[in-house]
Protein backbone atom coordinates (compact mmCIF):
# COMPACT_ATOMS: atom_id res chain seq x y z
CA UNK A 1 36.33 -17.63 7.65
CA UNK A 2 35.97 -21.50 7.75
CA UNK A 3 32.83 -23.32 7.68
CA UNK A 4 31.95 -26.18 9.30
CA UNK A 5 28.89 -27.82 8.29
CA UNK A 6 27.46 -30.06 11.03
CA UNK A 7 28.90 -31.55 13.91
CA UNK A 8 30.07 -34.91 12.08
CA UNK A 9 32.64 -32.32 10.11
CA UNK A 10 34.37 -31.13 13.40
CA UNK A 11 38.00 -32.21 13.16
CA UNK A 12 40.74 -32.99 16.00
CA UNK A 13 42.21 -29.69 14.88
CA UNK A 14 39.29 -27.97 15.33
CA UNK A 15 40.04 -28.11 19.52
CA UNK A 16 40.18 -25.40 21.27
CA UNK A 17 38.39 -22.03 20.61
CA UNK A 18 36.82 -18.97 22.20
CA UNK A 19 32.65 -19.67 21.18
CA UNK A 20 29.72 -18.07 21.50
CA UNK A 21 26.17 -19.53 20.39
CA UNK A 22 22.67 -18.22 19.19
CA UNK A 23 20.82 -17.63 15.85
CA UNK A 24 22.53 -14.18 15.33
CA UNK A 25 19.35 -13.10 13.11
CA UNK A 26 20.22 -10.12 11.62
CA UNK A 27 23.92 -10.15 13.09
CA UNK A 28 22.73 -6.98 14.78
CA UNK A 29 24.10 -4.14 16.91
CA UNK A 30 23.49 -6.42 20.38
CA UNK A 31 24.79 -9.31 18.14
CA UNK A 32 28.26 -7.47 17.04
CA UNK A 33 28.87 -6.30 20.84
CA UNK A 34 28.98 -10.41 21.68
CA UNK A 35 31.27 -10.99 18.64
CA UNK A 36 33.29 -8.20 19.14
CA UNK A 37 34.19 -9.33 22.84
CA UNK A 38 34.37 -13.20 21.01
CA UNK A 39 37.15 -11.44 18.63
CA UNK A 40 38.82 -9.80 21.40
CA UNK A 41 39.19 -12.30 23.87
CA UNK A 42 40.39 -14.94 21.17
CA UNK A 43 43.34 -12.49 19.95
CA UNK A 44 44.15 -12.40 23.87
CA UNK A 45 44.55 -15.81 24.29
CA UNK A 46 45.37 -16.95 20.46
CA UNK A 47 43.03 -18.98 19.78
CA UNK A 48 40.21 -19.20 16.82
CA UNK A 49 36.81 -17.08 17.47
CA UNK A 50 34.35 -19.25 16.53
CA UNK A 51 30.60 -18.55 16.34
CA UNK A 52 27.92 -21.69 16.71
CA UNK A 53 24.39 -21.31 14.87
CA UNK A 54 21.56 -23.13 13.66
CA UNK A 55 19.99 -23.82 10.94
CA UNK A 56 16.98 -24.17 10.57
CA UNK A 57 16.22 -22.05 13.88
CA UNK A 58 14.87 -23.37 16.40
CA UNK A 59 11.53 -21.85 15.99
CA UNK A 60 11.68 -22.77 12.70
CA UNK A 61 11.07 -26.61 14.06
CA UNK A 62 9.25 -26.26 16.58
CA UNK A 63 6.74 -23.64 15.53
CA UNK A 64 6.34 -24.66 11.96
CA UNK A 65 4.88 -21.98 10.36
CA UNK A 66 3.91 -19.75 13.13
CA UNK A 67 7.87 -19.17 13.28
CA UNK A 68 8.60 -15.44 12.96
CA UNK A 69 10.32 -13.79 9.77
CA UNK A 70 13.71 -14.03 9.03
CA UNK A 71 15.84 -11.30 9.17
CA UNK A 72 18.41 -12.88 7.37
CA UNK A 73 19.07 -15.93 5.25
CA UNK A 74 22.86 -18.50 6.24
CA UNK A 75 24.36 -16.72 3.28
CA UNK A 76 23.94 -13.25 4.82
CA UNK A 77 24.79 -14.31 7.90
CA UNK A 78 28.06 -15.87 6.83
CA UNK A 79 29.12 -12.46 5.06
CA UNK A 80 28.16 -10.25 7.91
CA UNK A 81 30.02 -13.16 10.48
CA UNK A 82 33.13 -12.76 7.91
CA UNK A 83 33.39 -8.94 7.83
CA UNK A 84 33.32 -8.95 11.58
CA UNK A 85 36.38 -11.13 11.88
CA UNK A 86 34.90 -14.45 13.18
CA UNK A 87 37.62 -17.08 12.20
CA UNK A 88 34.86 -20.17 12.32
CA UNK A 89 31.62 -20.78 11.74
CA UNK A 90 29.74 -24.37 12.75
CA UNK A 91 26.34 -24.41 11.49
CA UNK A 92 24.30 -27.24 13.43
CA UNK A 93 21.65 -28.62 11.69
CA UNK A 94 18.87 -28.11 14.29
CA UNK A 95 16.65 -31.15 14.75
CA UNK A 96 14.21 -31.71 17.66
CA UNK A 97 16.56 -34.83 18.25
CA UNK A 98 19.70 -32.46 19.12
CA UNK A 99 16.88 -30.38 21.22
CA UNK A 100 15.64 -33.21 23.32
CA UNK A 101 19.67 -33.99 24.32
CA UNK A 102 20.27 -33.06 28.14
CA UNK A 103 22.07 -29.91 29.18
CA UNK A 104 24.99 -32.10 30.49
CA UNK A 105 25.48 -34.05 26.98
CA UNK A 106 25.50 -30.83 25.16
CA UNK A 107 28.48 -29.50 27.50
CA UNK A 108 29.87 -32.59 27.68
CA UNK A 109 30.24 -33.87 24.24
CA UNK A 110 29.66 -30.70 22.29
CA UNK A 111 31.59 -28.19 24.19
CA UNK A 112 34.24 -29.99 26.16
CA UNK A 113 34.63 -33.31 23.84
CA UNK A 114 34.66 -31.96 20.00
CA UNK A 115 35.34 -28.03 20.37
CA UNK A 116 38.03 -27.86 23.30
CA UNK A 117 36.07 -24.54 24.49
CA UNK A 118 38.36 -22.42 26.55
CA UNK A 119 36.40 -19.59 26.39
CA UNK A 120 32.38 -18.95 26.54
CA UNK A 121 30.42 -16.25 25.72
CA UNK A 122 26.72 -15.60 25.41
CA UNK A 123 23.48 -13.76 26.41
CA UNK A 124 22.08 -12.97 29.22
CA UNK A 125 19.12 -15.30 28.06
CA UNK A 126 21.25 -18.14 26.67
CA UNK A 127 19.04 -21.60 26.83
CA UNK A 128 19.77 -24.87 25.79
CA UNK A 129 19.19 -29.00 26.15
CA UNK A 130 15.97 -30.99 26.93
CA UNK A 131 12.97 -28.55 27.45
CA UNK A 132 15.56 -25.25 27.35
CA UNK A 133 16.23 -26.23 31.21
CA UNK A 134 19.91 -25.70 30.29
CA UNK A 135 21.46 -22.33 31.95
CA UNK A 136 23.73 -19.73 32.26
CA UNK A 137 24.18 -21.01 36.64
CA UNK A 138 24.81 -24.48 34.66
CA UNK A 139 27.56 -23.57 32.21
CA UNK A 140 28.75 -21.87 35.65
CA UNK A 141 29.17 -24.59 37.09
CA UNK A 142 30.76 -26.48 34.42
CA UNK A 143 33.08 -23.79 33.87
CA UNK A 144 34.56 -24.27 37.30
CA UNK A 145 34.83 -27.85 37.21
CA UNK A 146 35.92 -28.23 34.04
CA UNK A 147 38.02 -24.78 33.70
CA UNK A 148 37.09 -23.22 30.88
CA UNK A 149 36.23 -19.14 30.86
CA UNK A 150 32.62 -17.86 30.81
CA UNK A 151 31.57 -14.72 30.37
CA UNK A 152 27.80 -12.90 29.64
CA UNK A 153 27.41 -10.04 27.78
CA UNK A 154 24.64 -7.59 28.51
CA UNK A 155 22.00 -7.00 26.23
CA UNK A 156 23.17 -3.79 24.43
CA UNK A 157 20.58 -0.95 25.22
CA UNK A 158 19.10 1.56 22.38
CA UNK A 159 16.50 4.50 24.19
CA UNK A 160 15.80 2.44 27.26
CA UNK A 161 15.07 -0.18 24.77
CA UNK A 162 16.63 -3.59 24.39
CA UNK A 163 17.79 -4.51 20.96
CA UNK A 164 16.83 -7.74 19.47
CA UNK A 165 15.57 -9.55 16.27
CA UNK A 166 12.14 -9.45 18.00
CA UNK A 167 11.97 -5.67 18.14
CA UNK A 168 14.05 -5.20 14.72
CA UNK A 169 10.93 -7.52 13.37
CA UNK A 170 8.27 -5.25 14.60
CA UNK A 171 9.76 -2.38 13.77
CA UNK A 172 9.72 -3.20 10.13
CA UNK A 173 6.09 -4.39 10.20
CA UNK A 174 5.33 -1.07 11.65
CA UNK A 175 7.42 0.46 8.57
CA UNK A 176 10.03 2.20 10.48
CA UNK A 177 12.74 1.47 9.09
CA UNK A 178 14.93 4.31 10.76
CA UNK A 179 14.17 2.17 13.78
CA UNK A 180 15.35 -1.02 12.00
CA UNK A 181 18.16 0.59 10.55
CA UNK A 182 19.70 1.93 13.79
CA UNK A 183 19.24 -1.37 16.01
CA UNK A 184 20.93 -3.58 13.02
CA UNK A 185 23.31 -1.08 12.35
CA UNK A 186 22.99 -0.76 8.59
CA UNK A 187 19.46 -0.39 6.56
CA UNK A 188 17.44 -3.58 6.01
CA UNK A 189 18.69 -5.57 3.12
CA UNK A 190 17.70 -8.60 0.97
CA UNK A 191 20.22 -10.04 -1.29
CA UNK A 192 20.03 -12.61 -3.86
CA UNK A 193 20.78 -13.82 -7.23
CA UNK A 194 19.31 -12.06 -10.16
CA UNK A 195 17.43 -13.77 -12.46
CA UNK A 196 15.62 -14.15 -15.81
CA UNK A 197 11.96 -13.02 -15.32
CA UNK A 198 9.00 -12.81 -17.74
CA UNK A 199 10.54 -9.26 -19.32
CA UNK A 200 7.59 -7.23 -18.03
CA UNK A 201 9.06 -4.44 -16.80
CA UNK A 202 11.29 -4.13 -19.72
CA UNK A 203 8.11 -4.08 -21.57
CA UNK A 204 6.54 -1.39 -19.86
CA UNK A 205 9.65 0.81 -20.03
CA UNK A 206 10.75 0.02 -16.08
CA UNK A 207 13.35 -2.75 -16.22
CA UNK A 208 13.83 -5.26 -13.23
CA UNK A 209 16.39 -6.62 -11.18
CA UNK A 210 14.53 -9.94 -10.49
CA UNK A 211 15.74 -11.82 -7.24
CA UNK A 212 13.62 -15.48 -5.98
CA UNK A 213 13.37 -15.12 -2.29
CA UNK A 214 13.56 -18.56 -0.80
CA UNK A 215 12.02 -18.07 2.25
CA UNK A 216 9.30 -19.27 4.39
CA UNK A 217 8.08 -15.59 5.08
CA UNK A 218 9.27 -12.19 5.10
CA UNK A 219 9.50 -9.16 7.46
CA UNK A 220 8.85 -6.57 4.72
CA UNK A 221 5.94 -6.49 1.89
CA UNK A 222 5.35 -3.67 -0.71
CA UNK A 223 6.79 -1.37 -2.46
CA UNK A 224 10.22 0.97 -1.48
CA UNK A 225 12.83 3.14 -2.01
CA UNK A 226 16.57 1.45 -1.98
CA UNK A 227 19.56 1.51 -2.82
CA UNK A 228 21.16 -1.60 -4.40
CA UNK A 229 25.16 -3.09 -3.97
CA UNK A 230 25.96 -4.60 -7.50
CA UNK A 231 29.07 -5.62 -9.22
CA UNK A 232 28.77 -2.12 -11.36
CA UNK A 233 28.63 -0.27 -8.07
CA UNK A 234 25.87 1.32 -5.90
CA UNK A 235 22.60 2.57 -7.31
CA UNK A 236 19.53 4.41 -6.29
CA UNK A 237 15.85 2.64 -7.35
CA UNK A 238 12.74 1.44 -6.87
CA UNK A 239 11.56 -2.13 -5.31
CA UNK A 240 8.67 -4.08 -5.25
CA UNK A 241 8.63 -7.48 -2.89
CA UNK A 242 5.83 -9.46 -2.67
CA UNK A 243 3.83 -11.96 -5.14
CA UNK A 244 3.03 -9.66 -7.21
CA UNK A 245 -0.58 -9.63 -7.74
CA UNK A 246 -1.27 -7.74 -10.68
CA UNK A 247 0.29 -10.42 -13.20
CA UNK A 248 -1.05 -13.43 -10.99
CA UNK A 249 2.68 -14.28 -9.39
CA UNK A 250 3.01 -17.22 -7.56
CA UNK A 251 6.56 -17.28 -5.40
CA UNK A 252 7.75 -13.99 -3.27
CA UNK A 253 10.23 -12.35 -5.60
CA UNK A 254 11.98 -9.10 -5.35
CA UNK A 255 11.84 -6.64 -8.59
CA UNK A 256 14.17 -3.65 -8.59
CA UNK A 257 14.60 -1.02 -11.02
CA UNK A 258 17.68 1.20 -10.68
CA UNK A 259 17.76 4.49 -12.06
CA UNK A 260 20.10 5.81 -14.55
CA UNK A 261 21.38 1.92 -14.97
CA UNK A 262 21.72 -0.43 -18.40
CA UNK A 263 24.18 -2.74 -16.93
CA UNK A 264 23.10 -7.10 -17.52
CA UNK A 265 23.11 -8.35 -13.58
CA UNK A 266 22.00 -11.68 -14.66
CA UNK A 267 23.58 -14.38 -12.67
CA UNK A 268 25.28 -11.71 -10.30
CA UNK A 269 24.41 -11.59 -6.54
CA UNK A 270 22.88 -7.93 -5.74
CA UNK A 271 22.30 -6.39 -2.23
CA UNK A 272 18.78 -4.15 -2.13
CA UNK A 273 18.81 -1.70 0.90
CA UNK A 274 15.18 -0.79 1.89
CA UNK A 275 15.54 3.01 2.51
CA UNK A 276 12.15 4.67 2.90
CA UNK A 277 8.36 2.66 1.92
CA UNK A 278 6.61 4.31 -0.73
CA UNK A 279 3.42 1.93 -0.46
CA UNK A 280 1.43 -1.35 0.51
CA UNK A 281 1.99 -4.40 -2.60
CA UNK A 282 -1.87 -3.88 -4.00
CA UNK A 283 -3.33 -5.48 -7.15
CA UNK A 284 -4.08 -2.93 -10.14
CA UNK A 285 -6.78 -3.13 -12.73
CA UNK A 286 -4.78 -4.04 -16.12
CA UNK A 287 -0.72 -3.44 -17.06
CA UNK A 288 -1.68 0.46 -18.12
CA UNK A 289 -2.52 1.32 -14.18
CA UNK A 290 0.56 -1.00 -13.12
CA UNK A 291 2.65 1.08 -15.53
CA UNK A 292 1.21 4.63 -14.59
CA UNK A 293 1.93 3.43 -10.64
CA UNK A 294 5.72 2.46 -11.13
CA UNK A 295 6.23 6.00 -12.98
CA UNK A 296 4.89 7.81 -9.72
CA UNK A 297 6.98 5.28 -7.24
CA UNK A 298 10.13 6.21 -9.02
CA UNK A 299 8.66 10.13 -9.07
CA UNK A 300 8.25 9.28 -5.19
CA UNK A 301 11.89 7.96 -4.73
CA UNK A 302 13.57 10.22 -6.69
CA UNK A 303 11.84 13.34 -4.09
CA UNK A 304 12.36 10.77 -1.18
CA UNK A 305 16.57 10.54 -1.90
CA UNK A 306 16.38 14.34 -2.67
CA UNK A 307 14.72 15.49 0.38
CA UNK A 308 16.91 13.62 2.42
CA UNK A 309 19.79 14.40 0.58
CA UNK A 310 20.76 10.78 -0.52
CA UNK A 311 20.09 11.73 -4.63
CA UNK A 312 23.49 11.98 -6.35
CA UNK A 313 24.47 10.86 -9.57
CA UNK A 314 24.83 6.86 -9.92
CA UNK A 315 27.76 4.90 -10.32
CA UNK A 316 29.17 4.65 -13.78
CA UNK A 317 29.32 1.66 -16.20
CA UNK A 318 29.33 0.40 -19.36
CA UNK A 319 25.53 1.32 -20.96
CA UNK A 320 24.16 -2.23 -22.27
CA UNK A 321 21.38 -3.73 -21.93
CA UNK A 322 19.15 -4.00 -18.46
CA UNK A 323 17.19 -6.94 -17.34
CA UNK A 324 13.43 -7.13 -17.55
């Protein structure tokens, strides 16, 4: 999939497409029905499918940090864009100057001018330009005079339910994850780059995956059950994201200990899948407590994959040495 990064990177070549636009937070089940229809209607006509998102979000400028918790970070949205066949990506660097444009600029220049858009696709609560008093009746419009398809997809619909990253949100604050997992399609997942920590874990016989999340807040806290995508394969564990209170941590850091593993992961990306929430993050009274906790969290996870029939033996690799 090609990337462009910012409109002052769109090409000549880069005319004529079949887009769609929005934050695609999560890329979730109501998300894939839009690209899927993107994909579709691009092999029809051959042309490129080509996705348009933000970043930051929007919310992320104009709330601050009252913005709501990302689902996921660009990186995970470029994979999950990628394995759905989108042939282009522009990312738009969101600034409340490229908000305050008028509706007939941004279809104008943007849409008509620089992308050639032949076809158009988005929600049923698509917004855009100067105060969001850009519409779906005004790309109408433009459509017809200008000749380009339009289309709206409806909101796909889960138990009478709409799906969005809204309701994907609460549902993990509210610890459902079965919830979560069925409106994006796939469990919850954080991925990242592991990284050299401070060894604890090592030292109290549970060594850690460590991962830095760099992100302005999260949608999950404590302490769960996963499973974790690695170069070695796919392993059952234990996670802990938060600050860690116990040894004083400052940043929001995931920790994951995988059973039955020895493999080194530092410097390798590694995808944890939040399965089932053993517990809130808490602060304990001194490393012996801490240590006596993670035994019964991994005693918890192990019965938690067992009950539900997820507990089979781990992938193999070469025994060396796991990080701390």
């Amino acid at each position: 999939m090609e990337l462009i990064r910012g409109l002052h990177n769109i090409q000549p070549q880069h005319r004529g497409c079949v887009l769609t636009i929005g934050n695609f937070d999560g890329v979730h089940l109501g998300h894939q029905a839009v690209l899927a229809k993107v994909v579709a209607i691009a092999k029809q006509k051959q042309l490129p499918s080509c996705v348009m998102l933000f970043e930051p979000q929007p919310l992320e400028v104009f709330a601050g940090t009252a913005a709501p918790a990302r689902l996921s970070r660009f990186r995970e949205k470029y994979t999950a864009l990628a394995q759905l066949g989108i042939d282009r990506l522009l990312c738009v660097n969101f600034t409340a100057a490229f908000a305050a444009q008028q509706p007939q600029q941004f279809i104008q220049q943007l849409l008509l001018k620089q992308l050639g858009v032949e076809h158009l696709i988005v929600g049923d609560d698509f917004r855009f330009g100067k105060n969001r008093s850009g519409s779906f009746d005004l790309l109408a419009l433009a459509s017809v005079q200008h000749q380009f398809g339009l289309c709206n997809t409806s909101s796909l619909i889960m138990a009478e339910q709409r799906i969005s990253s809204t309701l994907i949100r609460q549902a993990l604050a509210e610890d459902n994850l079965v919830l979560a997992t069925q409106m994006l399609g796939r469990p919850f997942s954080l991925t990242g780059r592991v990284r050299h920590g401070r060894k604890l874990g090592r030292d109290l016989g549970f060594p850690t995956a460590n991962v830095f999340l760099y992100r302005r807040k999260l949608p999950v806290a404590g302490v769960y059950a996963i499973t974790a995508n690695t170069v070695f394969g796919r392993f059952y564990g234990v996670a802990n994201i938060g600050n860690r209170p116990t040894v004083q941590g400052q940043r929001q850091q995931l920790e994951a200990h995988l059973l039955d593993f020895k493999g080194d992961l530092y410097g390798s990306q590694i995808e944890v899948q939040l399965q089932h929430k053993l517990r809130p993050e808490q602060r304990f009274d001194g490393l012996e407590a801490l240590q006596q906790q993670i035994a019964a969290d991994v005693t918890a996870a192990k019965l938690f994959f067992q009950r539900n029939a997820l507990f089979e033996a781990s992938a193999t690799t070469d025994k060396t040495e796991q990080n701390g």
